[in-house]
N, C-alpha and C. Protein backbone atom coordinates (compact mmCIF):
# COMPACT_ATOMS: atom_id res chain seq x y z
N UNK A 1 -32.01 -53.33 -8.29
CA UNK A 1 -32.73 -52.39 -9.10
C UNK A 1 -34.22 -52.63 -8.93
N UNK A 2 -35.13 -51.69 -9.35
CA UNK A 2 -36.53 -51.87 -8.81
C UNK A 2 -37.26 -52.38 -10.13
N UNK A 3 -38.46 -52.07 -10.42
CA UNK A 3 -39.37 -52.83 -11.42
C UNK A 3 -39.33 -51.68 -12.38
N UNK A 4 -39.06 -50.50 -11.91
CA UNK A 4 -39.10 -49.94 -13.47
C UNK A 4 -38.72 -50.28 -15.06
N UNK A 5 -38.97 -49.23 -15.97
CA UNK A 5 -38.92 -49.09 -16.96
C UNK A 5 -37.23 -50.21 -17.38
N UNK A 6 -37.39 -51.26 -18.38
CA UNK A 6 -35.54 -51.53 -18.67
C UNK A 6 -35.13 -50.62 -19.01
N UNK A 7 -35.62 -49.82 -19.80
CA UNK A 7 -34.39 -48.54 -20.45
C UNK A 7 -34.08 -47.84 -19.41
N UNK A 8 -35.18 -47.43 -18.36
CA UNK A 8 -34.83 -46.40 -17.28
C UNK A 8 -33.45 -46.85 -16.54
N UNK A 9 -33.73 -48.41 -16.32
CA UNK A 9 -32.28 -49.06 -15.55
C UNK A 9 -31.38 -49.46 -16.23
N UNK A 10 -31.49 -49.29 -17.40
CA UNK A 10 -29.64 -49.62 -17.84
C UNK A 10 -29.28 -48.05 -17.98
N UNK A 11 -30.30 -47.36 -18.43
CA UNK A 11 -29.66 -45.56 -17.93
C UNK A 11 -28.83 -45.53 -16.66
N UNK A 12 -29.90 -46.26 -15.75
CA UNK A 12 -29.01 -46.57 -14.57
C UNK A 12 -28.11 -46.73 -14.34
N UNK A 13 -27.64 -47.96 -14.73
CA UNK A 13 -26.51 -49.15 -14.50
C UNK A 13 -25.34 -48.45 -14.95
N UNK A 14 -25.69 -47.49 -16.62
CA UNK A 14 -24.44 -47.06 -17.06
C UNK A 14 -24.17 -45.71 -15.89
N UNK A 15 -24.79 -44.87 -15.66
CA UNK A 15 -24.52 -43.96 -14.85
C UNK A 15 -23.88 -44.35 -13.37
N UNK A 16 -24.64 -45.13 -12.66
CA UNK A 16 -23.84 -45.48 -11.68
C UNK A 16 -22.78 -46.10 -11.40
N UNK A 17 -22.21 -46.67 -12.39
CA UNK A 17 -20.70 -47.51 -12.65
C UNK A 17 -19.64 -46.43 -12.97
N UNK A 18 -18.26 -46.57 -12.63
CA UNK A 18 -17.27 -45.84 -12.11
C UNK A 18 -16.62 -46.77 -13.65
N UNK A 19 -16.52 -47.93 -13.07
CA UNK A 19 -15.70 -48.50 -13.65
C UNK A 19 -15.83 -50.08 -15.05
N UNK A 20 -15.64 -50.58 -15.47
CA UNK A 20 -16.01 -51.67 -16.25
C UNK A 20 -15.18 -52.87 -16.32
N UNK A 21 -15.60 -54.09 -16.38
CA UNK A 21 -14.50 -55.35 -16.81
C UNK A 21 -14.09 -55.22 -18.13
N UNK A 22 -13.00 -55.91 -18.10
CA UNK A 22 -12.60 -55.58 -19.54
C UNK A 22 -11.79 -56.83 -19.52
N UNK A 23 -12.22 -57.44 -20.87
CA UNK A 23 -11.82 -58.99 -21.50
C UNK A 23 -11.50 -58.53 -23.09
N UNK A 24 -9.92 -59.34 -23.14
CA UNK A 24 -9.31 -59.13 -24.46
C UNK A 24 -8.41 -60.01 -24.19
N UNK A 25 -8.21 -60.59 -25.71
CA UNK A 25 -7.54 -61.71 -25.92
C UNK A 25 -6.03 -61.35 -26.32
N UNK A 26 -4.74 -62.21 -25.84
CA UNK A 26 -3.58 -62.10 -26.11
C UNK A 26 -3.49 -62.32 -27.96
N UNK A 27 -2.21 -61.83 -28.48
CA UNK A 27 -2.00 -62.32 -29.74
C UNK A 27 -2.16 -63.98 -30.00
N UNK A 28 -1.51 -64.87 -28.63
CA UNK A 28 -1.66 -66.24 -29.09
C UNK A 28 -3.59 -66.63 -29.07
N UNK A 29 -4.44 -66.02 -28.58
CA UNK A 29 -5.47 -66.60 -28.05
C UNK A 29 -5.68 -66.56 -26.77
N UNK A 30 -4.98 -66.16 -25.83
CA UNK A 30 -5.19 -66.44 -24.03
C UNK A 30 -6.16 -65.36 -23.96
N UNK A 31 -7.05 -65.97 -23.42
CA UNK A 31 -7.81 -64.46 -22.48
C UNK A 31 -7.39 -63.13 -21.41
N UNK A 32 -7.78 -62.69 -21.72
CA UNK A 32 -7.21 -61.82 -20.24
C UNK A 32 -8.66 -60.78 -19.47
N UNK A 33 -8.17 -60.80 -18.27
CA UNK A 33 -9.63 -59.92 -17.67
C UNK A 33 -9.07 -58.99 -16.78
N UNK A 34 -9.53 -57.62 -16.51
CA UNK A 34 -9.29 -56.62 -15.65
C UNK A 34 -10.13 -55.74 -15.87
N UNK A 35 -9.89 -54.73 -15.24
CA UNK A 35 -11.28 -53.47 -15.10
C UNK A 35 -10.46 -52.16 -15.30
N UNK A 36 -11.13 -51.27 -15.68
CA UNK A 36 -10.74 -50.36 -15.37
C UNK A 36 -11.52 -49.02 -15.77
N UNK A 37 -11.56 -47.61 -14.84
CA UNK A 37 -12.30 -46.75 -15.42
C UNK A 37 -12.74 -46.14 -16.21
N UNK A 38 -13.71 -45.73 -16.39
CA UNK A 38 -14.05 -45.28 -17.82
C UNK A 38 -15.04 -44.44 -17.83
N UNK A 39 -14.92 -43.52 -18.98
CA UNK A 39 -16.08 -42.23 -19.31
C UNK A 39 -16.80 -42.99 -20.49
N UNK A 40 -18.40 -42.43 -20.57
CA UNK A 40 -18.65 -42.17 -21.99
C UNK A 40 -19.29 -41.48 -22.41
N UNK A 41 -19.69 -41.51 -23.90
CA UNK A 41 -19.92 -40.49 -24.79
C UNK A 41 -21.10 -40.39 -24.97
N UNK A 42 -21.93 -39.29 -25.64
CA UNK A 42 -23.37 -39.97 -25.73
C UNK A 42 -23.52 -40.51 -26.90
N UNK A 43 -23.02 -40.63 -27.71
CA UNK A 43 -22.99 -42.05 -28.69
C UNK A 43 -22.99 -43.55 -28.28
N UNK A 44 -22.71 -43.66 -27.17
CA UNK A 44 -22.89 -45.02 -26.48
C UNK A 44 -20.77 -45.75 -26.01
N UNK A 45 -19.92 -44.70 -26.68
CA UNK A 45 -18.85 -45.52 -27.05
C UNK A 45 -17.88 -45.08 -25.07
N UNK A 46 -17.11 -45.90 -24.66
CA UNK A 46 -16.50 -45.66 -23.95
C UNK A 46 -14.97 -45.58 -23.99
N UNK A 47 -14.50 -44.70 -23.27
CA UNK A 47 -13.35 -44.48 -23.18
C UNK A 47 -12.29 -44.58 -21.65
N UNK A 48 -11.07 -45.67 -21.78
CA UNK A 48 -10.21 -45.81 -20.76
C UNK A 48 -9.14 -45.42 -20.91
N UNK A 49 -8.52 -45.02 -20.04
CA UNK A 49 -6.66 -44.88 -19.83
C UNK A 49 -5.86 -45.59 -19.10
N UNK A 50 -5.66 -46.66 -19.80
CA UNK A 50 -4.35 -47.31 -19.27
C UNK A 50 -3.19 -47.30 -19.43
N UNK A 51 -2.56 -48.34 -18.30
CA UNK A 51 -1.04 -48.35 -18.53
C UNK A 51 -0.71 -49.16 -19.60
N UNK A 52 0.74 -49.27 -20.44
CA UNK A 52 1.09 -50.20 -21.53
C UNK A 52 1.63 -51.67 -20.83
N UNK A 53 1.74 -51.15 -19.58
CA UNK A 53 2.32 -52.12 -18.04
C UNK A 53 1.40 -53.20 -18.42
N UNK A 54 0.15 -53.25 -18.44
CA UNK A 54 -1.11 -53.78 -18.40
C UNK A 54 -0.93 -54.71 -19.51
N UNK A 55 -1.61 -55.90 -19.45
CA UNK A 55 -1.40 -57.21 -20.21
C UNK A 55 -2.10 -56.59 -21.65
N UNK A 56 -3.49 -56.11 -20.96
CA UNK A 56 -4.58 -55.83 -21.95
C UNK A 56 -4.78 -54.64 -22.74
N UNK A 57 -3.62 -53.69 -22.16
CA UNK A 57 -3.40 -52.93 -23.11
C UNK A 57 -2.37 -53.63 -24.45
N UNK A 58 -1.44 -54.20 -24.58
CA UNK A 58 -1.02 -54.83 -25.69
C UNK A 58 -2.29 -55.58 -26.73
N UNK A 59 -3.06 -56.43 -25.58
CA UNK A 59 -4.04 -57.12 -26.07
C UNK A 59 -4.99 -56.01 -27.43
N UNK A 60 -5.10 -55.14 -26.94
CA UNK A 60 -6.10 -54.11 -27.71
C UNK A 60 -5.20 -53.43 -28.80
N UNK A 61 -4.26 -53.06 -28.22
CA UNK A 61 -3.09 -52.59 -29.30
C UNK A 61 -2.93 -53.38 -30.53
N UNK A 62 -2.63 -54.87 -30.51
CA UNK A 62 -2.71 -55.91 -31.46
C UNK A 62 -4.21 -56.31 -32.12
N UNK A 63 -5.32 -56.47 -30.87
CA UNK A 63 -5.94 -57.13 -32.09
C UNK A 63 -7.51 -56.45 -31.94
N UNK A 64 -7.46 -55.30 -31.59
CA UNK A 64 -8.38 -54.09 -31.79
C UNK A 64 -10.00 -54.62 -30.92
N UNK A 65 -10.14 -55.62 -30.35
CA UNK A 65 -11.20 -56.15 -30.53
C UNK A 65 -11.40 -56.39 -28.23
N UNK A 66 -12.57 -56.34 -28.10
CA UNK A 66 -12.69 -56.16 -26.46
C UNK A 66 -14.10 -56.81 -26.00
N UNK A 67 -14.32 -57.22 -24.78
CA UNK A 67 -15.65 -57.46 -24.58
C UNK A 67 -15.60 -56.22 -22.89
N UNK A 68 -16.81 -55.73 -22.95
CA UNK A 68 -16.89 -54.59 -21.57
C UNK A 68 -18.18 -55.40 -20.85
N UNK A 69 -18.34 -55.14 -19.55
CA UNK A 69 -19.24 -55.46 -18.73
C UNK A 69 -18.93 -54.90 -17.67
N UNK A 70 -20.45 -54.37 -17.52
CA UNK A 70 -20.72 -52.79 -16.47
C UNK A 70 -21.97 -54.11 -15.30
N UNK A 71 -21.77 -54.30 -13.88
CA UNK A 71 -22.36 -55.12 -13.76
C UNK A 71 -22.61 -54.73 -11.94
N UNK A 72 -23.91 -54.31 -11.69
CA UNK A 72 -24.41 -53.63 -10.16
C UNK A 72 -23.45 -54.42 -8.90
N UNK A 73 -23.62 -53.64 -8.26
CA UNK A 73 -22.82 -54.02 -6.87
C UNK A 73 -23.49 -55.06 -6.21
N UNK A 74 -22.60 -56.22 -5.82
CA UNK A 74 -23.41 -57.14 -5.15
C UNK A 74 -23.54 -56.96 -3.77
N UNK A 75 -23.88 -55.86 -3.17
CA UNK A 75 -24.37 -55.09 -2.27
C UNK A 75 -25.81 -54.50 -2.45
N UNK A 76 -26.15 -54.44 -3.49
CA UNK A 76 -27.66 -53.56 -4.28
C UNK A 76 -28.05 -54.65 -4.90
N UNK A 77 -28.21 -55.90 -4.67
CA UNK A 77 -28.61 -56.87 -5.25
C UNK A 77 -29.51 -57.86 -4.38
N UNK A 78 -30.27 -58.02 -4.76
CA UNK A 78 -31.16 -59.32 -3.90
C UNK A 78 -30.93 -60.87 -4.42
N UNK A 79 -30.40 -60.94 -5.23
CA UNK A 79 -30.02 -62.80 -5.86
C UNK A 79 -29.20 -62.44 -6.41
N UNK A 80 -28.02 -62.59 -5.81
CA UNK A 80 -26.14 -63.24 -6.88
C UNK A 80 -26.11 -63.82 -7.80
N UNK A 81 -27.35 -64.90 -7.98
CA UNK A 81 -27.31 -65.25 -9.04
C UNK A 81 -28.05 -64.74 -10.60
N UNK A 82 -28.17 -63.30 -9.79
CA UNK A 82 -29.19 -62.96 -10.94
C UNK A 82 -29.05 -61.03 -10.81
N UNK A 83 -27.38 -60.54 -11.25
CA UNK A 83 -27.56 -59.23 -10.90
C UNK A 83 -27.55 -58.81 -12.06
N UNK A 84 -28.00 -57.46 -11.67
CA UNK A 84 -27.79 -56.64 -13.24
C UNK A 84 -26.58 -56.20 -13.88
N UNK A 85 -27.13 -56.81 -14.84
CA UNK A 85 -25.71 -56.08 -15.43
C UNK A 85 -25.88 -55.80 -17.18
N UNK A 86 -24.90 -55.27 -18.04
CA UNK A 86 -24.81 -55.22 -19.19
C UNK A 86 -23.20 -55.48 -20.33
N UNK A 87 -23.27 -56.26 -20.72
CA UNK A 87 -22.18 -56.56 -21.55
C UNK A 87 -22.27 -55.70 -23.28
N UNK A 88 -20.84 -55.63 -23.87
CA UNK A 88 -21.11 -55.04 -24.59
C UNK A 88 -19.74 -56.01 -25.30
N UNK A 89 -19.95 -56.20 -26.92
CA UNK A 89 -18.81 -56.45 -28.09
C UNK A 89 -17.98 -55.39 -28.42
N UNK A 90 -16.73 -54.77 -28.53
CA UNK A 90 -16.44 -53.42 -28.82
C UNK A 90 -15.22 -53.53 -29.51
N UNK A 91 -15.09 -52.52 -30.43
CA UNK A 91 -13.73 -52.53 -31.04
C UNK A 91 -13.03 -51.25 -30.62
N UNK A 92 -11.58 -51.37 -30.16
CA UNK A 92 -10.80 -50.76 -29.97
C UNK A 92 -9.91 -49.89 -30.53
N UNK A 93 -10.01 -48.27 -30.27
CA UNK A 93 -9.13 -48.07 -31.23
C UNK A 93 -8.36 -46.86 -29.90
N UNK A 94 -6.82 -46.69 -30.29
CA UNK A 94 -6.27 -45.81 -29.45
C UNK A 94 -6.09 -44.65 -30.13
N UNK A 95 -6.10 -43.65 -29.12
CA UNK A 95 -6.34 -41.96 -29.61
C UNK A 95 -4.90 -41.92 -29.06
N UNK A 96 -4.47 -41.25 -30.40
CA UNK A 96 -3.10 -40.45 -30.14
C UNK A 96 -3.16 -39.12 -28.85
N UNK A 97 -2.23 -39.11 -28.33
CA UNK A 97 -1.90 -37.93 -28.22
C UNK A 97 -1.69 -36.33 -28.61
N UNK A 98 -1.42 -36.46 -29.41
CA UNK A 98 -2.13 -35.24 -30.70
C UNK A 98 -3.56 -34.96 -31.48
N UNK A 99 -4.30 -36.03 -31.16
CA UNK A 99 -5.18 -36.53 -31.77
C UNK A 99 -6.49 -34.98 -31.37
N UNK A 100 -7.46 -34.28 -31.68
CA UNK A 100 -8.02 -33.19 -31.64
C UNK A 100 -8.52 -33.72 -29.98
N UNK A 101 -8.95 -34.48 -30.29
CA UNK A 101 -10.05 -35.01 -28.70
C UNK A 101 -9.03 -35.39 -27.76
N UNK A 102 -7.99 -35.81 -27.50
CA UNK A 102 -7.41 -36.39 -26.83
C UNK A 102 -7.54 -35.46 -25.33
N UNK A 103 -7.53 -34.24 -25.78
CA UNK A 103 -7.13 -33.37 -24.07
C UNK A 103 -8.68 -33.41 -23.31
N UNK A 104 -9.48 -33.00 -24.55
CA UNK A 104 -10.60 -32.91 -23.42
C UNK A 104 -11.39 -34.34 -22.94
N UNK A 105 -10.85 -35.36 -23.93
CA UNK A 105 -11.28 -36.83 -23.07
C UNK A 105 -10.55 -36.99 -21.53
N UNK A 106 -9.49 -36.23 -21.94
CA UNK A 106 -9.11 -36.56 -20.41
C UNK A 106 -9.47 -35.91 -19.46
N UNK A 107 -9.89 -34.58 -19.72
CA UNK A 107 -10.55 -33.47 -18.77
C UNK A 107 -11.76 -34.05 -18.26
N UNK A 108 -12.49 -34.38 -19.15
CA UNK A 108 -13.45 -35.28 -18.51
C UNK A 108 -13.31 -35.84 -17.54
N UNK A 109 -12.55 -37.44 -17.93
CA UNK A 109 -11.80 -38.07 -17.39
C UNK A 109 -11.63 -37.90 -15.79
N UNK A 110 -10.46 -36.43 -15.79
CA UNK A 110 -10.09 -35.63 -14.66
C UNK A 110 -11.34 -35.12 -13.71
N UNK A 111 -12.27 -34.64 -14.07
CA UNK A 111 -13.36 -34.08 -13.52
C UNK A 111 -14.60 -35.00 -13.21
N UNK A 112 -14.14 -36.52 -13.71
CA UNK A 112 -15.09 -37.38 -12.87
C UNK A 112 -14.20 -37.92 -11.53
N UNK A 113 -12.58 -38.41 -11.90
CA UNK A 113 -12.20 -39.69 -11.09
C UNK A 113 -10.95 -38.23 -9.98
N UNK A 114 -11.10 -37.00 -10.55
CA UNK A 114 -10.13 -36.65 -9.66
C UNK A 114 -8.65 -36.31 -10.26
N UNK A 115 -7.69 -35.98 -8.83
CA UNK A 115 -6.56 -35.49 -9.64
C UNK A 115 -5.48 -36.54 -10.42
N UNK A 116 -5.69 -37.85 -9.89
CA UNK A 116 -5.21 -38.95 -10.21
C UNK A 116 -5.04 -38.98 -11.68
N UNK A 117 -6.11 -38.36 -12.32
CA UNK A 117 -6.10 -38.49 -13.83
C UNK A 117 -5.13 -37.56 -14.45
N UNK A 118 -4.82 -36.58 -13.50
CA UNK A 118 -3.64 -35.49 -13.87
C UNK A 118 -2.29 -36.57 -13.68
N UNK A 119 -2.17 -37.03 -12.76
CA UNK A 119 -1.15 -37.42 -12.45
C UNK A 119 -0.29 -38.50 -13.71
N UNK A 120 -1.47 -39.57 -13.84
CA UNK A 120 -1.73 -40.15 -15.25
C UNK A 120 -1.10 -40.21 -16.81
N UNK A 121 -1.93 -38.90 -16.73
CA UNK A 121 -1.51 -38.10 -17.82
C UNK A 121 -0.18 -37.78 -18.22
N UNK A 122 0.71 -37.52 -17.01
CA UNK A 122 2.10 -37.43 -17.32
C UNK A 122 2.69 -38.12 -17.53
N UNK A 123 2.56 -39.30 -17.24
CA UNK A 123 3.29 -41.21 -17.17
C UNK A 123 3.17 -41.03 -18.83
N UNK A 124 4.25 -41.47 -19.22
CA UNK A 124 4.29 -41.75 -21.14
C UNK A 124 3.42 -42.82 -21.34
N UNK A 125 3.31 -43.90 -20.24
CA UNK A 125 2.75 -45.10 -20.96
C UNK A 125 1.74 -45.14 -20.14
N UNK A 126 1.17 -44.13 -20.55
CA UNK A 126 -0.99 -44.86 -20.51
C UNK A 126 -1.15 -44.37 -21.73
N UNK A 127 -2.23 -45.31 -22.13
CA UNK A 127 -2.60 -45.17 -23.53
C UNK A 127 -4.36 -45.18 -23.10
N UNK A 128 -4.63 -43.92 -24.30
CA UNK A 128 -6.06 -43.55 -24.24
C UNK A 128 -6.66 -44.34 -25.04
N UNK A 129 -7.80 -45.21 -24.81
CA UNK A 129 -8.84 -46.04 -26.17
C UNK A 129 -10.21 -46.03 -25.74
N UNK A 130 -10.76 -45.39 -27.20
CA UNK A 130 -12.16 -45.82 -27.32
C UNK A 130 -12.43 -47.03 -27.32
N UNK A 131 -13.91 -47.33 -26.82
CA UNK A 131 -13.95 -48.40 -27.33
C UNK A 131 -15.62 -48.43 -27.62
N UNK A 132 -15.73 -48.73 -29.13
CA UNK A 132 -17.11 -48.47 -29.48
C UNK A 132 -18.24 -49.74 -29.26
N UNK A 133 -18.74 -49.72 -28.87
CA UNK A 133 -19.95 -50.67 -28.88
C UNK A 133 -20.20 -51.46 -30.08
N UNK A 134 -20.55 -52.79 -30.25
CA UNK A 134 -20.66 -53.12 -32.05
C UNK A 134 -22.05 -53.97 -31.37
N UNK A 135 -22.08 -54.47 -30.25
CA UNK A 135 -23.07 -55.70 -30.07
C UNK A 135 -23.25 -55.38 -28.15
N UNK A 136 -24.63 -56.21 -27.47
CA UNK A 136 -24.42 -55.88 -26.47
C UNK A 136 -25.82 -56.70 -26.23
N UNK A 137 -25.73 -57.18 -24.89
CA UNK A 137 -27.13 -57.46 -23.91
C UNK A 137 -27.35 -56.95 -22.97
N UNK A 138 -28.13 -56.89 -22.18
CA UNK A 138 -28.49 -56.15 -20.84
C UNK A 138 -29.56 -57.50 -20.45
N UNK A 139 -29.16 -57.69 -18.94
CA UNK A 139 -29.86 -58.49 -18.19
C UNK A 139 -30.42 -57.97 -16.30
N UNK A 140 -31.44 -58.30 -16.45
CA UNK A 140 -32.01 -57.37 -15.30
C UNK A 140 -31.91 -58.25 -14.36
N UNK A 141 -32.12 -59.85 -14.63
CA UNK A 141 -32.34 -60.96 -13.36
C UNK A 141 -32.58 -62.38 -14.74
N UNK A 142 -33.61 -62.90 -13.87
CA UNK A 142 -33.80 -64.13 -13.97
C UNK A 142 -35.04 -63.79 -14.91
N UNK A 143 -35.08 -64.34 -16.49
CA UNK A 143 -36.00 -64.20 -17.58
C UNK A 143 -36.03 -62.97 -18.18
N UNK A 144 -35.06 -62.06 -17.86
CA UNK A 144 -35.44 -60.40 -18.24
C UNK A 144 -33.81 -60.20 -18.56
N UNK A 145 -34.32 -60.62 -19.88
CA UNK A 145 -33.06 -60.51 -20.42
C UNK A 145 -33.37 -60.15 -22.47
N UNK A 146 -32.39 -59.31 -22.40
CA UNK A 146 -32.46 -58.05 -23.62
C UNK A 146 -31.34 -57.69 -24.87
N UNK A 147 -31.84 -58.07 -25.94
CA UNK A 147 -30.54 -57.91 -27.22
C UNK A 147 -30.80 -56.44 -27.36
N UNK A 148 -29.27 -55.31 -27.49
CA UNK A 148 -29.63 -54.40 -27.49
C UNK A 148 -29.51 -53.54 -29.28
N UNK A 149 -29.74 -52.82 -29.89
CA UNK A 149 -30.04 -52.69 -31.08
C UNK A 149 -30.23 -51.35 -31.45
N UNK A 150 -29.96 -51.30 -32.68
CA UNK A 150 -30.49 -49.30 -33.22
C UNK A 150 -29.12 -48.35 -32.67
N UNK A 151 -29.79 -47.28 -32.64
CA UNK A 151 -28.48 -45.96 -32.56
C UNK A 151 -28.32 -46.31 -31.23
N UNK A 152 -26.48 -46.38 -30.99
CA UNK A 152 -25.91 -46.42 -29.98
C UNK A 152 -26.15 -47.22 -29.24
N UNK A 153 -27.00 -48.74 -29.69
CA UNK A 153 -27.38 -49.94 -29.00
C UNK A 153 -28.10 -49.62 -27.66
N UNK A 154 -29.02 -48.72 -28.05
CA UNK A 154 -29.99 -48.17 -26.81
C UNK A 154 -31.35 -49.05 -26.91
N UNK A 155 -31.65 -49.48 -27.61
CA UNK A 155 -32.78 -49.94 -28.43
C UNK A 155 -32.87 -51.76 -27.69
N UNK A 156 -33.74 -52.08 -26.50
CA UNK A 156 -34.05 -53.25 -26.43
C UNK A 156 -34.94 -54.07 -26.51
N UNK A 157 -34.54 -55.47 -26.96
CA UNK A 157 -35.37 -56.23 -27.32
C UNK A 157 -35.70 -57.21 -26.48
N UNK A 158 -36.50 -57.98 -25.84
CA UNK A 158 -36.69 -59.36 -25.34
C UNK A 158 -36.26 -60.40 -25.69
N UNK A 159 -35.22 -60.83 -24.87
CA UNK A 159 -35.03 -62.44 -25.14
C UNK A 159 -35.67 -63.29 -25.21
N UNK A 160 -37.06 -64.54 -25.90
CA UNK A 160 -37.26 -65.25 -25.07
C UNK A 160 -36.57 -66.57 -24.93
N UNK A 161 -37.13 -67.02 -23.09
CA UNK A 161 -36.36 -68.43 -22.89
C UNK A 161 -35.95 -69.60 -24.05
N UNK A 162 -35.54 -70.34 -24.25
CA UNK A 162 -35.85 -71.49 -24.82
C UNK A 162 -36.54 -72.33 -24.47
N UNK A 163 -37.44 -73.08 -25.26
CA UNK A 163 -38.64 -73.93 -24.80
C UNK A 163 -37.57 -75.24 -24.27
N UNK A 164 -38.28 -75.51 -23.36
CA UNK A 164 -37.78 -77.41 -22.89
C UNK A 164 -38.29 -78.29 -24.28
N UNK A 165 -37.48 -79.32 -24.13
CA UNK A 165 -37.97 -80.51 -24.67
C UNK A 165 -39.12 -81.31 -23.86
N UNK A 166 -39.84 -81.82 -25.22
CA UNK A 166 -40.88 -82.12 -23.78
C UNK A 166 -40.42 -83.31 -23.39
């Protein structure tokens, strides 16, 4: 990413990402990690369709609660150890099938990733979930790093480092 504006590049970051990590914990405590696509809203909240196949769909089903991270291609990056990216705290909730929004989340859906999402749609077990934002950082590199805050956690702030001991 270049030196612009931070807000201009996490506009970025969210627009150019297809897809997101997604970390949720089993009922006992185990972690679990996978990705998967996702739309969002302009409220800030995102939405996936998965299978019930999926570890982490139970995970969300039970205990409502998710961590997301949208994070640049390490192809568009100049230091690995220092790419952009943005994490977010989110709580989970699944949209029925009947639910008013349910068809046109998926139309969406359909009209970003293709017919695949039709196909999807027919399988009984994918389950549709928001997942709203509650907490979040955005990190650009090395010292440029941001608590995000206000409506729809658009709102950033500066981290600073921690001082050394002397």
């Amino acid at each position: 990413m270049s030196s612009q504006n931070p807000q201009v590049q996490l506009q970025q970051l969210l627009s150019h990402c297809q897809s997101l990590q997604l970390a949720s914990l089993t009922a006992d405590g185990k972690p679990t990690i996978s990705y998967a696509p996702f739309i969002q809203d302009s409220q800030g909240n995102f939405y996936i369709f998965i299978s019930q196949l999926a570890s982490h769909t139970q995970d969300l089903l039970q205990q409502s609660k998710a961590a997301v991270m949208l994070i640049a291609d390490e192809h568009d990056t100049r230091q690995i150890f220092a790419r952009t990216r943005v994490s977010y705290d989110c709580e989970a909730f699944a949209i029925q099938r009947d639910a008013p929004e349910y068809s046109a989340l998926l139309d969406a859906m359909q009209a970003r990733f293709g017919e695949v999402v039709g196909v999807l749609r027919g399988l009984g077990d994918f389950v549709l979930f928001k997942l709203k934002p509650t907490s979040g950082r955005f990190v650009l590199g090395f010292g440029q790093a941001f608590i995000l805050t206000g409506d729809n956690l658009q709102t950033l702030h500066p981290i600073d480092a921690p001082k050394r001991p002397a």
